[in-house]
PDB file of N, CA and C in Angstrom:
ATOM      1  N   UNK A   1     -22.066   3.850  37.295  1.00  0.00           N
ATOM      2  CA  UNK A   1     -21.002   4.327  36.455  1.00  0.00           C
ATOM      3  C   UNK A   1     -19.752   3.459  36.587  1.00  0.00           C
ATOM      4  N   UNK A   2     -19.622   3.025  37.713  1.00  0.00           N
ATOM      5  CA  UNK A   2     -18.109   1.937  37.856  1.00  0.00           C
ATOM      6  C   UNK A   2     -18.322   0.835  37.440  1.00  0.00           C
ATOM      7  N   UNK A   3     -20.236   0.610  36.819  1.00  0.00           N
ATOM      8  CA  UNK A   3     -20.269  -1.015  36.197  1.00  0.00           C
ATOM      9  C   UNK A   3     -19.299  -0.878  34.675  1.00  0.00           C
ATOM     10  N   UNK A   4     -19.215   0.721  33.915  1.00  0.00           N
ATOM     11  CA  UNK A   4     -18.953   1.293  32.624  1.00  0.00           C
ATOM     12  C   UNK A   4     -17.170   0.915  32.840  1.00  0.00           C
ATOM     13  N   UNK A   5     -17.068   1.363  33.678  1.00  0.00           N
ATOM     14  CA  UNK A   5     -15.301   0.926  33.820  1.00  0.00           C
ATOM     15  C   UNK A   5     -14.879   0.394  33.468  1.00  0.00           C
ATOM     16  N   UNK A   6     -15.486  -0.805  34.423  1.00  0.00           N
ATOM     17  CA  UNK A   6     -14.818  -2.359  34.249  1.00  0.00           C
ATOM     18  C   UNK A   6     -15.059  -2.873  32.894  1.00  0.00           C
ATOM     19  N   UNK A   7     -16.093  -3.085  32.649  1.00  0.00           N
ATOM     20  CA  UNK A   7     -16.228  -3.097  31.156  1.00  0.00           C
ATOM     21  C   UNK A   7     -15.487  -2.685  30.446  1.00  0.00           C
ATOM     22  N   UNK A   8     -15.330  -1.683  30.289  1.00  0.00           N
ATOM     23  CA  UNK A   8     -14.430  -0.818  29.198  1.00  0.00           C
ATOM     24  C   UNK A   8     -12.659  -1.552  29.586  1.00  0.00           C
ATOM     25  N   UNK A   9     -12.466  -1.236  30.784  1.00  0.00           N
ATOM     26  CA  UNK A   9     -11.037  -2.071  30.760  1.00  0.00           C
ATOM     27  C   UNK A   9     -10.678  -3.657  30.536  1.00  0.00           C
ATOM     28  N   UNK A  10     -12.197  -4.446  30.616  1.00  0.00           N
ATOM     29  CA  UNK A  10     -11.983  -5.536  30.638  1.00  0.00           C
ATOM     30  C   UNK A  10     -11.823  -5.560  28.441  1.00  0.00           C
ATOM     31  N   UNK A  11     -12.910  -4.441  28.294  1.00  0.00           N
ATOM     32  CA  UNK A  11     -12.829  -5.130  26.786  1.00  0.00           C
ATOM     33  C   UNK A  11     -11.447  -4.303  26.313  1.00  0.00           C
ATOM     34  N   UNK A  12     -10.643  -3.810  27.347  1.00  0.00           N
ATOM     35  CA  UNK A  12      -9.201  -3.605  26.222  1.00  0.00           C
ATOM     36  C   UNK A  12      -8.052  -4.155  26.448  1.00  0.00           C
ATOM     37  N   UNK A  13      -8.800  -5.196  27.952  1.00  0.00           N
ATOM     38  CA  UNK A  13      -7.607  -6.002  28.170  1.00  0.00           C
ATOM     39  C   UNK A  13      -7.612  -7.638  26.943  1.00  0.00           C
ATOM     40  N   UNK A  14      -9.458  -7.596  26.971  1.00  0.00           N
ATOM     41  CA  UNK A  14      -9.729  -8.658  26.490  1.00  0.00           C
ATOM     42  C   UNK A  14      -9.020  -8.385  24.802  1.00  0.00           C
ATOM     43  N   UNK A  15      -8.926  -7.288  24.311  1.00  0.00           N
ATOM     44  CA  UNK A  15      -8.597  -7.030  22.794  1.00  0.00           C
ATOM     45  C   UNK A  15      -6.952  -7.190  22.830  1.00  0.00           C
ATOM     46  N   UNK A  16      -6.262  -6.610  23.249  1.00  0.00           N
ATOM     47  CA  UNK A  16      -4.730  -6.389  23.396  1.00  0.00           C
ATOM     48  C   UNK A  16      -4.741  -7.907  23.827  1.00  0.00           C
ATOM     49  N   UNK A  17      -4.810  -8.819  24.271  1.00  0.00           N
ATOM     50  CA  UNK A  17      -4.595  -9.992  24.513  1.00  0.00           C
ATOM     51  C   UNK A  17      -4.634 -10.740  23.643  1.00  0.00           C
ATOM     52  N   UNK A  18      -5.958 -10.564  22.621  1.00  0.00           N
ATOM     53  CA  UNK A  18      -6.358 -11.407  21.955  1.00  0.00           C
ATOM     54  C   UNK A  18      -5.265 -10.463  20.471  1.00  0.00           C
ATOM     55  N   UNK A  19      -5.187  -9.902  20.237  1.00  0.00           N
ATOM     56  CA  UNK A  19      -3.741  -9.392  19.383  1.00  0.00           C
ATOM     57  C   UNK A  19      -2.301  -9.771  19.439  1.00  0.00           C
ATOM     58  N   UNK A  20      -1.941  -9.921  20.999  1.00  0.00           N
ATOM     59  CA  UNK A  20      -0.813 -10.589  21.190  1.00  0.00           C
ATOM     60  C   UNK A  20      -1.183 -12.241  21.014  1.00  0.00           C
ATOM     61  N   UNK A  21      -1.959 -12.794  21.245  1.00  0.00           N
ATOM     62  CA  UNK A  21      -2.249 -14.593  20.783  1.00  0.00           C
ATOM     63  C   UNK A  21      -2.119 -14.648  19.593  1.00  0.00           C
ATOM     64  N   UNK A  22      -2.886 -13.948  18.849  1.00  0.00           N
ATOM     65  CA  UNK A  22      -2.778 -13.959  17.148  1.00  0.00           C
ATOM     66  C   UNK A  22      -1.577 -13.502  16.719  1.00  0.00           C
ATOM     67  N   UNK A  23      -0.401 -12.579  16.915  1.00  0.00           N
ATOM     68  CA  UNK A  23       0.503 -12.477  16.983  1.00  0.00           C
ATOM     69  C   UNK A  23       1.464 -13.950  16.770  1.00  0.00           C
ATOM     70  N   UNK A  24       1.555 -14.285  18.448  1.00  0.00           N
ATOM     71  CA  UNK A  24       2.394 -15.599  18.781  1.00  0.00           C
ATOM     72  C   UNK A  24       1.913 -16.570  18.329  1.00  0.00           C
ATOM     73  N   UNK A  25       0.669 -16.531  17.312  1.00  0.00           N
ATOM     74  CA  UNK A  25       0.219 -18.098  16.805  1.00  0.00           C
ATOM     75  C   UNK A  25      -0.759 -18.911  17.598  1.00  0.00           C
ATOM     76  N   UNK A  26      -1.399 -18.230  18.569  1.00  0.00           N
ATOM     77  CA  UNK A  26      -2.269 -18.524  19.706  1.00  0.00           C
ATOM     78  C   UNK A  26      -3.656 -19.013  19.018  1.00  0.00           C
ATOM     79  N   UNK A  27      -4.253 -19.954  19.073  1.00  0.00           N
ATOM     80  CA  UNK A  27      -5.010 -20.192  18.531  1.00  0.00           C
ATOM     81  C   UNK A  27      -6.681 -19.762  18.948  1.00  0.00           C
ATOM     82  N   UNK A  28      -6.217 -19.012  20.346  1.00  0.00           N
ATOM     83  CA  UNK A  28      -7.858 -18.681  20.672  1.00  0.00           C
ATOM     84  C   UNK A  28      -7.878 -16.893  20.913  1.00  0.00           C
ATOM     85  N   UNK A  29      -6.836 -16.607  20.002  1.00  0.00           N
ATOM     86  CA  UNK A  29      -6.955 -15.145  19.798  1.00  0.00           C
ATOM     87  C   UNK A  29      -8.116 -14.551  18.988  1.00  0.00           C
ATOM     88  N   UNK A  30      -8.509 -15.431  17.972  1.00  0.00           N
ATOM     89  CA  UNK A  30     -10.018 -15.005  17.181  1.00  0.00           C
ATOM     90  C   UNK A  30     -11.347 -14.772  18.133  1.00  0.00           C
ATOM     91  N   UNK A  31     -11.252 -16.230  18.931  1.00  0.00           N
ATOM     92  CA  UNK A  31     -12.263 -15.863  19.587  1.00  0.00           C
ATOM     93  C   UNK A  31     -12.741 -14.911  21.301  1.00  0.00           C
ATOM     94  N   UNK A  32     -11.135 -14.916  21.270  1.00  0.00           N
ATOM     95  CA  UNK A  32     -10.815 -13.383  22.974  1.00  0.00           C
ATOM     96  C   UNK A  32     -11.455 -12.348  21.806  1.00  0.00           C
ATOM     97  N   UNK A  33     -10.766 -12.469  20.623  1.00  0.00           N
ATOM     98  CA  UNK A  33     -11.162 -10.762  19.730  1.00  0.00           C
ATOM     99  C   UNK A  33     -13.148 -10.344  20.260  1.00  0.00           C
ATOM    100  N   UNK A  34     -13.569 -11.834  19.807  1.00  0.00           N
ATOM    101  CA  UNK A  34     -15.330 -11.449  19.981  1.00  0.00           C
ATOM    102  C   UNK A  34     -15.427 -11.252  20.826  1.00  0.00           C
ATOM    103  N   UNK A  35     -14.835 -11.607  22.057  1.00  0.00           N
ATOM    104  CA  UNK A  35     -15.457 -11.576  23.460  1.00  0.00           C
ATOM    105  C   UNK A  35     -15.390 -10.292  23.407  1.00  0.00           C
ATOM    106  N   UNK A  36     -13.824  -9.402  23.399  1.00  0.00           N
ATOM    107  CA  UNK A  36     -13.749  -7.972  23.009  1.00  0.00           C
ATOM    108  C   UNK A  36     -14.510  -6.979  22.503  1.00  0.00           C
ATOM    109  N   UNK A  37     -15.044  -7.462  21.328  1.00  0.00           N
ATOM    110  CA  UNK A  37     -15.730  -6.571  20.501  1.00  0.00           C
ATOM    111  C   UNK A  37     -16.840  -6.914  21.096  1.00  0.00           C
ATOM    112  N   UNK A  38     -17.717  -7.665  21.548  1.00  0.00           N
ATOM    113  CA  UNK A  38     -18.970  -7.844  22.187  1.00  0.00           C
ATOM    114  C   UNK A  38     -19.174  -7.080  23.788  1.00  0.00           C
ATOM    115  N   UNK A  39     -17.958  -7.096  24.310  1.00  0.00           N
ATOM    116  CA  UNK A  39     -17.686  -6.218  25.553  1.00  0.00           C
ATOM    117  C   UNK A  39     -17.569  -4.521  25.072  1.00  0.00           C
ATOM    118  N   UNK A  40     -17.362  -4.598  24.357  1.00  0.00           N
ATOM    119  CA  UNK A  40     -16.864  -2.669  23.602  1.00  0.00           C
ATOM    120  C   UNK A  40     -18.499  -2.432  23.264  1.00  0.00           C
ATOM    121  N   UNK A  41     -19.295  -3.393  22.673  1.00  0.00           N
ATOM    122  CA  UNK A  41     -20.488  -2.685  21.936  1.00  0.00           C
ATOM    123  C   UNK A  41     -21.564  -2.798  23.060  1.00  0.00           C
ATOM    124  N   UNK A  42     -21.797  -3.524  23.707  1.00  0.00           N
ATOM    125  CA  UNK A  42     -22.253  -3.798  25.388  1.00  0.00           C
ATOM    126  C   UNK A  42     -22.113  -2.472  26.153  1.00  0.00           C
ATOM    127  N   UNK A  43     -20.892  -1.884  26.461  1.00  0.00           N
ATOM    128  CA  UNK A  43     -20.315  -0.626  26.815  1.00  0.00           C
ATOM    129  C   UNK A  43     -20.645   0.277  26.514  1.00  0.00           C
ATOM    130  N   UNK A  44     -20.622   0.439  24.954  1.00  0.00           N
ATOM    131  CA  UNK A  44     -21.253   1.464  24.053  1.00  0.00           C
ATOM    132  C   UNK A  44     -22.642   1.869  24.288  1.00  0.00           C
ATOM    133  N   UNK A  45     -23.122   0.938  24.282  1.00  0.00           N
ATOM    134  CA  UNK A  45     -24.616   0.943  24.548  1.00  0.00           C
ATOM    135  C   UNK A  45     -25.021   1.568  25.501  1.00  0.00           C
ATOM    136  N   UNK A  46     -24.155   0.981  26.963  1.00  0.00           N
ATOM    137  CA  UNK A  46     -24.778   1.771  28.235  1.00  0.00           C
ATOM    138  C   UNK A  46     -24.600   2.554  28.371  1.00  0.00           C
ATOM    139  N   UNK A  47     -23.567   3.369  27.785  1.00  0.00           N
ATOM    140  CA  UNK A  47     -22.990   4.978  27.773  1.00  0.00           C
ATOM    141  C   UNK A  47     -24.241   5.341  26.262  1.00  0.00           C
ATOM    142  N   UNK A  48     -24.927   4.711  25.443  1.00  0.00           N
ATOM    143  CA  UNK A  48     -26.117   5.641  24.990  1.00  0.00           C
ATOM    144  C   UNK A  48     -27.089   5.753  25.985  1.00  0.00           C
ATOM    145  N   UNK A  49     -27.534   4.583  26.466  1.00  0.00           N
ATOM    146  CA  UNK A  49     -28.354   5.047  27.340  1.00  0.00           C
ATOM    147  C   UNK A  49     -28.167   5.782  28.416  1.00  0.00           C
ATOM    148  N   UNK A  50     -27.298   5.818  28.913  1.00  0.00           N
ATOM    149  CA  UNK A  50     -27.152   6.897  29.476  1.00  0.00           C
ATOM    150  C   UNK A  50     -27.197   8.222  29.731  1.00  0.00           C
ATOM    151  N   UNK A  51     -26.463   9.108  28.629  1.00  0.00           N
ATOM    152  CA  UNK A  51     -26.790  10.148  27.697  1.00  0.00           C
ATOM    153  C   UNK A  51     -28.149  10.083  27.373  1.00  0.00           C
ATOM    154  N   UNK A  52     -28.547   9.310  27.436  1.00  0.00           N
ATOM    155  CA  UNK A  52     -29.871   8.840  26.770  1.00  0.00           C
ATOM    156  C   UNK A  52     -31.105   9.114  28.358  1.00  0.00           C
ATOM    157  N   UNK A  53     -30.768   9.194  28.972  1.00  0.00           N
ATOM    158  CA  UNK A  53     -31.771   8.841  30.168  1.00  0.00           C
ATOM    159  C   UNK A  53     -31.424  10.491  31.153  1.00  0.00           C
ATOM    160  N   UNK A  54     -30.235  10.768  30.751  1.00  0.00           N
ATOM    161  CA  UNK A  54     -29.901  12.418  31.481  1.00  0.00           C
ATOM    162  C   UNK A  54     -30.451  13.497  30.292  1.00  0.00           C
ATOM    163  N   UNK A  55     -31.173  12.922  28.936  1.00  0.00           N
ATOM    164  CA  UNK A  55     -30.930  13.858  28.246  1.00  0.00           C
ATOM    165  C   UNK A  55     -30.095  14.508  27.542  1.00  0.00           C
ATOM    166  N   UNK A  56     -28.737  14.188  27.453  1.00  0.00           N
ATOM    167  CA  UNK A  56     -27.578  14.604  27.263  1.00  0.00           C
ATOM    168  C   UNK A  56     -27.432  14.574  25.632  1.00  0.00           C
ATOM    169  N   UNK A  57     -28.641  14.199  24.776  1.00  0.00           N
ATOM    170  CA  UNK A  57     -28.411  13.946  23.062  1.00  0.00           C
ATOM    171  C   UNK A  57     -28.667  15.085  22.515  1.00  0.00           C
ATOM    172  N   UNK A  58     -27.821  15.693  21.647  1.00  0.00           N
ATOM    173  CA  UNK A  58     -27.355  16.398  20.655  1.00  0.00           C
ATOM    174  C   UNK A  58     -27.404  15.956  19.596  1.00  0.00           C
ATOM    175  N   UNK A  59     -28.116  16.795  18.804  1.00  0.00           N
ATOM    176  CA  UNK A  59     -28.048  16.127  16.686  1.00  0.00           C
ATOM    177  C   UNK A  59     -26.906  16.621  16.460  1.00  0.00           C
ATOM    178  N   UNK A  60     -26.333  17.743  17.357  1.00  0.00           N
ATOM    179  CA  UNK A  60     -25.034  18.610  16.441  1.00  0.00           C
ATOM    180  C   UNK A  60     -23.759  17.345  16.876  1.00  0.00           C
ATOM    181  N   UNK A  61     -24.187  16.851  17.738  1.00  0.00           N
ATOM    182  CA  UNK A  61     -22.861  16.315  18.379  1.00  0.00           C
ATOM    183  C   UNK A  61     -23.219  14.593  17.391  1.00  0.00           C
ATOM    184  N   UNK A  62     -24.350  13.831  16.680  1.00  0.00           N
ATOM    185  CA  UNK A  62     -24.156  12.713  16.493  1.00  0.00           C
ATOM    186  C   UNK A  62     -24.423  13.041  14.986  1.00  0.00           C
ATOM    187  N   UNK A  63     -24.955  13.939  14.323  1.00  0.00           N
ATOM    188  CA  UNK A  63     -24.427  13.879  13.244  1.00  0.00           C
ATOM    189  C   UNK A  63     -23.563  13.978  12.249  1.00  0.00           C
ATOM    190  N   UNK A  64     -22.401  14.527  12.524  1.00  0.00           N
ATOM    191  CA  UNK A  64     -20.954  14.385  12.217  1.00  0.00           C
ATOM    192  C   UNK A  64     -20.591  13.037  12.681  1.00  0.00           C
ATOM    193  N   UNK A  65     -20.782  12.865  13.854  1.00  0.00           N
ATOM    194  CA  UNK A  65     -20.066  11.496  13.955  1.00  0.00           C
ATOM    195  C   UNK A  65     -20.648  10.472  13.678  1.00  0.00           C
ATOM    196  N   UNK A  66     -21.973  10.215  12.983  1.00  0.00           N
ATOM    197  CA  UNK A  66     -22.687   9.166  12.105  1.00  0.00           C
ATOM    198  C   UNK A  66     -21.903   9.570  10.880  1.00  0.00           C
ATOM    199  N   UNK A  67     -21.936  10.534  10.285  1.00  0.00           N
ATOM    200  CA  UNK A  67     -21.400  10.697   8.646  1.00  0.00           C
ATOM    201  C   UNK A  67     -19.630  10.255   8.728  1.00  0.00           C
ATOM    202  N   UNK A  68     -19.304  10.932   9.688  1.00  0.00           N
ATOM    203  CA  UNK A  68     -17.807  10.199   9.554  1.00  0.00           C
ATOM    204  C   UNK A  68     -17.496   8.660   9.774  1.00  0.00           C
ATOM    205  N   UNK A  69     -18.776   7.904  10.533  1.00  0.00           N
ATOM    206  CA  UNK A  69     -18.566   6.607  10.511  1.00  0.00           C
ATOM    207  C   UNK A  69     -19.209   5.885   9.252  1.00  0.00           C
ATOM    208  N   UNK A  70     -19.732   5.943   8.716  1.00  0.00           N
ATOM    209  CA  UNK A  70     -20.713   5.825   7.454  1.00  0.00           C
ATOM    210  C   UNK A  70     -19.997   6.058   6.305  1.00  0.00           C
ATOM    211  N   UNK A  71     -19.258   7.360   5.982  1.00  0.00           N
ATOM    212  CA  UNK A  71     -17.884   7.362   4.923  1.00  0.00           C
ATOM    213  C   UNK A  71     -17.151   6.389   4.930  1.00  0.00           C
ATOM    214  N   UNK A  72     -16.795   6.517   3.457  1.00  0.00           N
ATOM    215  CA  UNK A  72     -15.620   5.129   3.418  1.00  0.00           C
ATOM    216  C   UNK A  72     -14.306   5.981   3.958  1.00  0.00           C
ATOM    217  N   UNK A  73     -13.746   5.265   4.245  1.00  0.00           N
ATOM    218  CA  UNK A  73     -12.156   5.674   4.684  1.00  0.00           C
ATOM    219  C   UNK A  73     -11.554   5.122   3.688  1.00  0.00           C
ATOM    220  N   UNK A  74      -9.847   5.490   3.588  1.00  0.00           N
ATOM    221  CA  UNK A  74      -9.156   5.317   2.899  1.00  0.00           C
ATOM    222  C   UNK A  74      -8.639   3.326   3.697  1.00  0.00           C
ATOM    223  N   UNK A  75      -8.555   3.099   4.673  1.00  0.00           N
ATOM    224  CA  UNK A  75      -7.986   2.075   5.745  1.00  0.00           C
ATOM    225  C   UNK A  75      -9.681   0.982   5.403  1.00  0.00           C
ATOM    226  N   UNK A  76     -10.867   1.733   5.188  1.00  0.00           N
ATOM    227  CA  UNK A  76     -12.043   0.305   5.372  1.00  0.00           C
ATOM    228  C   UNK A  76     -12.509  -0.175   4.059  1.00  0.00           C
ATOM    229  N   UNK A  77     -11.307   0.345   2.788  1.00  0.00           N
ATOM    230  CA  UNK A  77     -11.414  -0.120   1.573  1.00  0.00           C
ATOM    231  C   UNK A  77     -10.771  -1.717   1.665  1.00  0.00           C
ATOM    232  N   UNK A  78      -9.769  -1.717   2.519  1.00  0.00           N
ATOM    233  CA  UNK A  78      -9.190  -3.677   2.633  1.00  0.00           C
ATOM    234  C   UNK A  78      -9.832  -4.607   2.686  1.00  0.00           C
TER     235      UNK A  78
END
């Protein structure tokens, strides 16, 4: 569980960093962003399996939150 941590803090140090570069004109803020987003979905993952390996899955609990990610939003029309 403390491998989930670090991860998780590394990918929000790695994101907020890579926001402030792109910000100041930093030119390797695009690619801190992937490292970020590749560290967040990495993360994601081990927290399914996880849930995933205790049993812990619910349809009530992932089908709302599949349909709300799957809707368009008003913000993922840009």
């Amino acid at each position: 569980m403390e491998l989930v941590l670090w991860i998780d803090l590394l990918a929000g140090a790695t994101g907020l960093t890579s926001l402030w570069l792109l910000r100041t004109g930093g030119t390797r803020g695009a690619g801190l962003m992937l490292v970020s987003l590749v560290l967040t979905m990495a993360s994601g993952l081990m927290a399914i399996a996880f849930w995933t390996f205790r049993g812990d899955f619910s349809l009530a609990w992932w089908i709302p939150n599949l349909y709300c990610c799957s809707s368009r939003s008003p913000r993922s029309s840009r």
